[in-house]
N, C-alpha and C. Protein backbone atom coordinates (compact mmCIF):
# COMPACT_ATOMS: atom_id res chain seq x y z
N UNK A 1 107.05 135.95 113.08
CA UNK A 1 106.04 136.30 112.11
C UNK A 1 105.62 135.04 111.36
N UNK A 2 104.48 134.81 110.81
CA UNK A 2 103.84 133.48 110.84
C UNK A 2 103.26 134.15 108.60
N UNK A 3 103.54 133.14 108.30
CA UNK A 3 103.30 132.94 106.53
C UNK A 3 102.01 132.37 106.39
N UNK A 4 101.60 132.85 105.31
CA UNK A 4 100.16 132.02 105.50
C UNK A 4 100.28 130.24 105.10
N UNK A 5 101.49 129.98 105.11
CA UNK A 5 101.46 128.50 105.20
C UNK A 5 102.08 127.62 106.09
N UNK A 6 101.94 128.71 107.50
CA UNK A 6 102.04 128.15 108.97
C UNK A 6 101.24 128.36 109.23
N UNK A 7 100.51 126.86 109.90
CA UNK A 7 99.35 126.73 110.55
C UNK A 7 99.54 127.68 111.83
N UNK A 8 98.30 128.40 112.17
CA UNK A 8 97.79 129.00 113.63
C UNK A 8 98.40 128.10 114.79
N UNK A 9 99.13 128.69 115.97
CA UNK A 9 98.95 127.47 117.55
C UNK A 9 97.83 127.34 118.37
N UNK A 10 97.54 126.89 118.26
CA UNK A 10 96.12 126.45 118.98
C UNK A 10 96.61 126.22 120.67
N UNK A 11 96.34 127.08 121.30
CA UNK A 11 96.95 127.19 122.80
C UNK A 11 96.61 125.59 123.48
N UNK A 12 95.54 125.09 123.28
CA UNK A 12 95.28 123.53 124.11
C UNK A 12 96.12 122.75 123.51
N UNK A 13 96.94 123.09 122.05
CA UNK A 13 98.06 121.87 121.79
C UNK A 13 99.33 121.73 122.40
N UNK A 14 99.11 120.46 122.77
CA UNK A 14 100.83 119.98 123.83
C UNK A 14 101.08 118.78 123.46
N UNK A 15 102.35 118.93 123.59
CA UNK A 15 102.82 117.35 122.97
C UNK A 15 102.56 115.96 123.93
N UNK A 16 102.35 115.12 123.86
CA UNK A 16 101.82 114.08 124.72
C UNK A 16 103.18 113.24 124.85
N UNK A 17 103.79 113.47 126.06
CA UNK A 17 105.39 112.52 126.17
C UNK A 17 104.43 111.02 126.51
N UNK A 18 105.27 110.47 125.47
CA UNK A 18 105.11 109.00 125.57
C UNK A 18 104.84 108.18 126.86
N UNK A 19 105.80 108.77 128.07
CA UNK A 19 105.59 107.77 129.53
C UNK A 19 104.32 108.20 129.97
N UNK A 20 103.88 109.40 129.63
CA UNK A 20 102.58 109.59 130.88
C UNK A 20 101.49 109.10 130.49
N UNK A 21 101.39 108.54 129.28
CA UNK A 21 100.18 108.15 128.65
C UNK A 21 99.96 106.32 128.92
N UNK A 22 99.38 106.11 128.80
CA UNK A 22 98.82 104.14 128.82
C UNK A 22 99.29 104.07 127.39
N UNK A 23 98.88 103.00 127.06
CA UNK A 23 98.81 102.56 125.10
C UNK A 23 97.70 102.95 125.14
N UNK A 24 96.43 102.75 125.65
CA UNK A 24 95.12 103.21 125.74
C UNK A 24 94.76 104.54 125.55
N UNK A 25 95.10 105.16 126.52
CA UNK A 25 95.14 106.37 126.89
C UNK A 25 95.51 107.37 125.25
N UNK A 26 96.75 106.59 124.78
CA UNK A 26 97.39 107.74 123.72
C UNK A 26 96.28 107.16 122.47
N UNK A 27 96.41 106.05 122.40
CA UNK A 27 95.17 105.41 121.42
C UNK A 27 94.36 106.29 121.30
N UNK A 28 93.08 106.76 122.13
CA UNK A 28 92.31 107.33 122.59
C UNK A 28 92.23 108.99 121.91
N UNK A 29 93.72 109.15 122.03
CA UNK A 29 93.71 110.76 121.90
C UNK A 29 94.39 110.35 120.20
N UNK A 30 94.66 109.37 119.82
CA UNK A 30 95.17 109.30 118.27
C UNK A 30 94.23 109.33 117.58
N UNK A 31 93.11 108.44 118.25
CA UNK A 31 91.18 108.27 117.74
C UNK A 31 91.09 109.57 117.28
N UNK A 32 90.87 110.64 118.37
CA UNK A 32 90.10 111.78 118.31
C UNK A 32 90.49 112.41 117.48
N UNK A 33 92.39 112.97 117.25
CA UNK A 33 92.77 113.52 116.35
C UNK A 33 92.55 112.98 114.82
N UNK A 34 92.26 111.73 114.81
CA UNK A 34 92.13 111.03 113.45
C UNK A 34 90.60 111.78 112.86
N UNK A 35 89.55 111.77 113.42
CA UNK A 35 88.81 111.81 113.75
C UNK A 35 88.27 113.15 113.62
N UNK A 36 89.39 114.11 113.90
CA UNK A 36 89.12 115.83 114.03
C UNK A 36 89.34 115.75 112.43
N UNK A 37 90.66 115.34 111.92
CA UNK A 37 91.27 114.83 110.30
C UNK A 37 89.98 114.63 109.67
N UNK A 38 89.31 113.85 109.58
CA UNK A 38 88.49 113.39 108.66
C UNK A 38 87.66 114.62 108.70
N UNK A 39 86.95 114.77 109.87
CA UNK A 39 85.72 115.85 110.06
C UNK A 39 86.09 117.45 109.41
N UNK A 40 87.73 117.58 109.43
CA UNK A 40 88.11 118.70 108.61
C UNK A 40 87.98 118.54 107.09
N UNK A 41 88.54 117.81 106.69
CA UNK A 41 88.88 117.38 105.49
C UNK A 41 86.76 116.77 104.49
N UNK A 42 85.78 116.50 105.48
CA UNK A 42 84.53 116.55 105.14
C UNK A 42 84.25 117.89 104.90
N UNK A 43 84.54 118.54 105.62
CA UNK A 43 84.22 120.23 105.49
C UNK A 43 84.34 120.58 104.51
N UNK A 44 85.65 120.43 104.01
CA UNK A 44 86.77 120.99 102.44
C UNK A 44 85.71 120.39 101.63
N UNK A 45 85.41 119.18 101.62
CA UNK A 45 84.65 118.80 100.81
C UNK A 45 82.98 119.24 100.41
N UNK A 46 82.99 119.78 101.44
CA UNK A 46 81.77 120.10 101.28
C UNK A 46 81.36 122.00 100.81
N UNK A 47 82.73 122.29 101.04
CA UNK A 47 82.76 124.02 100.93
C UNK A 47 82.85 124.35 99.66
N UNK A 48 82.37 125.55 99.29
CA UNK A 48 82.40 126.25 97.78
C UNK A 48 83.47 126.09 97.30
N UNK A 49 84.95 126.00 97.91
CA UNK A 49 85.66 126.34 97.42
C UNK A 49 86.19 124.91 96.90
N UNK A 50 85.46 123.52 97.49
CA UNK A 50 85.90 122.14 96.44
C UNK A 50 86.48 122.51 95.28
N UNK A 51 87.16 121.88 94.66
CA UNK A 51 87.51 121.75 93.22
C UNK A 51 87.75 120.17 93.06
N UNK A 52 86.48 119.69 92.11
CA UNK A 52 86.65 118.09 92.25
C UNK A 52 87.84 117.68 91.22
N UNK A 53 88.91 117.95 90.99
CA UNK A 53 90.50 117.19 90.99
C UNK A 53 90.60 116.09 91.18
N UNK A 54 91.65 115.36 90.21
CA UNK A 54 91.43 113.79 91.01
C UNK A 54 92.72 114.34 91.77
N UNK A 55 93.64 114.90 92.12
CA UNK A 55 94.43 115.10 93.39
C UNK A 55 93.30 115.23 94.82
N UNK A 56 92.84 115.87 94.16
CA UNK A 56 91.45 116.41 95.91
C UNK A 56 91.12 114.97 95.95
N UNK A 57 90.29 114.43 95.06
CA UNK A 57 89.46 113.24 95.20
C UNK A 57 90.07 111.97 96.09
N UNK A 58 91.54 112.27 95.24
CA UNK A 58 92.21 111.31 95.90
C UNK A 58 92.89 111.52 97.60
N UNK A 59 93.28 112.75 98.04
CA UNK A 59 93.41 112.93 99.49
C UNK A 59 91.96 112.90 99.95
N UNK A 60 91.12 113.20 99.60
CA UNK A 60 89.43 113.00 100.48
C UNK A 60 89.46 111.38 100.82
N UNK A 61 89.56 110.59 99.54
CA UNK A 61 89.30 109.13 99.70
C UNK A 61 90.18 108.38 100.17
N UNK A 62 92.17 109.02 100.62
CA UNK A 62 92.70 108.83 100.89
C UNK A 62 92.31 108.84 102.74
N UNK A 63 92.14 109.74 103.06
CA UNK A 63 91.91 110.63 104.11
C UNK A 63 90.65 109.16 104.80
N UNK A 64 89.62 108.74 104.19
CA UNK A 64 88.41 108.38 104.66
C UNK A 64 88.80 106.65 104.96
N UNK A 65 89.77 106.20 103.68
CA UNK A 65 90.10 104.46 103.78
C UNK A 65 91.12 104.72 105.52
N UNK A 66 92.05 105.83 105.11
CA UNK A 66 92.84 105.53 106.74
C UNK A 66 92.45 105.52 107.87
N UNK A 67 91.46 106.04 107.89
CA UNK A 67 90.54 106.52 109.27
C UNK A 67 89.54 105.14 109.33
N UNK A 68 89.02 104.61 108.33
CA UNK A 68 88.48 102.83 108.58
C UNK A 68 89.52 102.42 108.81
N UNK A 69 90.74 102.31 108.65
CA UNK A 69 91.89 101.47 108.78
C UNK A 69 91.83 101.25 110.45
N UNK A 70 92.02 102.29 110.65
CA UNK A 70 92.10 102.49 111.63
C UNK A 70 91.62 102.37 113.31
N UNK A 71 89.98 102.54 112.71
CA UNK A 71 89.00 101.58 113.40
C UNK A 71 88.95 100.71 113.69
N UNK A 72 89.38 99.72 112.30
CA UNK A 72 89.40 98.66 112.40
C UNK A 72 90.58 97.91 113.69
N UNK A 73 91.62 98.53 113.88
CA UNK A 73 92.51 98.33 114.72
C UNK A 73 92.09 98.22 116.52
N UNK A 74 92.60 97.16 117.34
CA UNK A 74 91.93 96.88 118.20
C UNK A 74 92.41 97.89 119.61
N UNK A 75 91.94 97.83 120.21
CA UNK A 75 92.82 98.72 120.81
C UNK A 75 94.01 98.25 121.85
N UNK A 76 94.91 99.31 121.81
CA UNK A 76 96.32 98.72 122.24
C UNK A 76 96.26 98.64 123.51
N UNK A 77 97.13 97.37 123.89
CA UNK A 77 97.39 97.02 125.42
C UNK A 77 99.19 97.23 125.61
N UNK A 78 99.70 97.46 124.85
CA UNK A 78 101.13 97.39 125.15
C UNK A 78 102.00 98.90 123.68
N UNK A 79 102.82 99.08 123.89
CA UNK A 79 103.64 100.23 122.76
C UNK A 79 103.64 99.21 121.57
N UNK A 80 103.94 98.52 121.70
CA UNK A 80 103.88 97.82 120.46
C UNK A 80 102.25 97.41 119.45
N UNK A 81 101.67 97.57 120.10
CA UNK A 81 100.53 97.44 119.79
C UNK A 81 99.87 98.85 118.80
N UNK A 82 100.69 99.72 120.03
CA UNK A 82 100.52 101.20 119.32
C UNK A 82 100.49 101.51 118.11
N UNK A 83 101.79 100.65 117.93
CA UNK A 83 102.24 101.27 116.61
C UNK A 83 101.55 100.69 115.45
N UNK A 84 100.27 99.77 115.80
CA UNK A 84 99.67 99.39 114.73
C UNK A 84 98.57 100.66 114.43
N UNK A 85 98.37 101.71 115.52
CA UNK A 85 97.24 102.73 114.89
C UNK A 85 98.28 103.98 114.67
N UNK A 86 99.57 103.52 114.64
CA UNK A 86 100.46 104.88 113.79
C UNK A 86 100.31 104.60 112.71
N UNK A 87 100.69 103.31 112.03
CA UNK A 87 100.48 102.79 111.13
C UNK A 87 99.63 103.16 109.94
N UNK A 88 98.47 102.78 110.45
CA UNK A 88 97.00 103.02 109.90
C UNK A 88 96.59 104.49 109.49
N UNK A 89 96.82 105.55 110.79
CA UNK A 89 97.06 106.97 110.10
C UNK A 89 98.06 107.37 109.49
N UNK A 90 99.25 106.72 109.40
CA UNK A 90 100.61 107.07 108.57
C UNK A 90 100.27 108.09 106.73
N UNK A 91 99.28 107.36 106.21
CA UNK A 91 98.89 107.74 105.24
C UNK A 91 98.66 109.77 105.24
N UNK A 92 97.52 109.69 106.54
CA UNK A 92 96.84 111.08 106.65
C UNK A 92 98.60 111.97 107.17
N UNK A 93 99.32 111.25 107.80
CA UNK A 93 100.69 112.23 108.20
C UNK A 93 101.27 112.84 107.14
N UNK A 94 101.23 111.39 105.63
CA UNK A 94 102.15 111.83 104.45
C UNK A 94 101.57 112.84 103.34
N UNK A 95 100.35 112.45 103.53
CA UNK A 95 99.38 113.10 101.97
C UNK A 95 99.08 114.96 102.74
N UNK A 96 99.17 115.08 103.57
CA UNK A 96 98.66 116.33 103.76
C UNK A 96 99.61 117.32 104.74
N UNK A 97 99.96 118.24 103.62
CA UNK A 97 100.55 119.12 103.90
C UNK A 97 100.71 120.71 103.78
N UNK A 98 101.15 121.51 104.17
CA UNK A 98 100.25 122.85 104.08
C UNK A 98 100.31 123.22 102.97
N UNK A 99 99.53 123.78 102.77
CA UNK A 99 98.68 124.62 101.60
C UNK A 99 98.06 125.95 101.45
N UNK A 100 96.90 126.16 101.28
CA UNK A 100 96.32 127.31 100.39
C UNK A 100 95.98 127.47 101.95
N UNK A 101 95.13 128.78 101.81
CA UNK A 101 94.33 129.40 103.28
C UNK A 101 92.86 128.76 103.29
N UNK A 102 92.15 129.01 104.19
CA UNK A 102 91.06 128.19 104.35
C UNK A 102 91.05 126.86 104.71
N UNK A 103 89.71 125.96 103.87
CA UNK A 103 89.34 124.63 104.28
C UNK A 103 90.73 123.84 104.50
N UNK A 104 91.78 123.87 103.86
CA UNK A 104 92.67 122.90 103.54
C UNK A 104 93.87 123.72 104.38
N UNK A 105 93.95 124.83 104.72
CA UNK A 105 94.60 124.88 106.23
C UNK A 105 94.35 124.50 107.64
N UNK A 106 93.13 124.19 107.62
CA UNK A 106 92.74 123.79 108.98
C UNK A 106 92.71 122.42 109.01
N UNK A 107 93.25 121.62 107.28
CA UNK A 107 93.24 120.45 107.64
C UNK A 107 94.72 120.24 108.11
N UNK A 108 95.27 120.80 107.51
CA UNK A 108 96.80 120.74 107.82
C UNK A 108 97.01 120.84 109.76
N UNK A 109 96.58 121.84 110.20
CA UNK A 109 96.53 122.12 111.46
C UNK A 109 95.73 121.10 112.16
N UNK A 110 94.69 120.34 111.79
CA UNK A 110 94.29 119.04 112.56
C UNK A 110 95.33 117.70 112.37
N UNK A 111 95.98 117.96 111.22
CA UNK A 111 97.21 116.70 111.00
C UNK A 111 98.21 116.89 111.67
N UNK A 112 98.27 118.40 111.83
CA UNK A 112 99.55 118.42 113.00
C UNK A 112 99.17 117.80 114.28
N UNK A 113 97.83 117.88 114.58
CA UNK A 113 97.39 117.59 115.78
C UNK A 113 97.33 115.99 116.16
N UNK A 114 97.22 115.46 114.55
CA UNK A 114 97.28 114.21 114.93
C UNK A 114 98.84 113.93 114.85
N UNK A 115 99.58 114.47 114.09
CA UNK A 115 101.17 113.82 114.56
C UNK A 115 101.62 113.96 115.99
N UNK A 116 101.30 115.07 116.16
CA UNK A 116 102.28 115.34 117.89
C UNK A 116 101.19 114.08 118.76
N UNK A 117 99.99 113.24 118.57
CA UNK A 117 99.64 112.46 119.03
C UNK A 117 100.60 111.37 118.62
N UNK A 118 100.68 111.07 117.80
CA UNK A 118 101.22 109.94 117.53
C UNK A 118 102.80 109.81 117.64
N UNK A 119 103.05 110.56 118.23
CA UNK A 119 104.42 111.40 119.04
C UNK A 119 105.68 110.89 117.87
């Protein structure tokens, strides 16, 4: 039985084992999930139910510097390299965690999506 502060399973989520992927390859899918993160977390921001907080303000603007961080990062040729775009989203792993129902559960459920990327 599932609480309303367990995220939904989203049947296409699977964990990505480290060997089958390139550095590229997982890069790639860390992008997208970063990427799904932000585009959730724009939503929240943009929905009735905002409450401009400097806690909100600060995970929105938190949420937006990691995801440039991140960009900015070149893309990896080796595991070690990797770990410079774990790095960079490390922030979006720590600041967001489940919560209320709605906008800010589905961000939670895209952060899960980006951790099991970032394995």
């Amino acid at each position: 039985m599932r609480d309303a502060d367990t995220p939904p399973q989203d049947p296409a989520d699977r964990p990505y084992a480290r060997t089958e992927l390139t550095p590229r390859q997982r890069a790639a899918v860390i992008r997208t999930a970063a990427a799904e993160v932000r585009q959730r977390v724009q939503e929240w921001r943009n929905s009735p139910g905002w409450q401009d907080k400097p806690t909100n303000a600060y995970r929105y603007q938190a949420t937006f510097v990691a995801v440039a961080a991140l960009d900015a990062v070149p893309e990896p040729t080796t595991a070690v390299e990797l770990t410079r775009l774990v790095d960079a989203v490390r922030p979006l792993l720590v600041e967001w965690r489940p919560s209320r129902p709605g906008p800010e559960q589905q961000i939670f459920v895209a952060v899960e999506r980006l951790r099991k990327a970032c394995g």
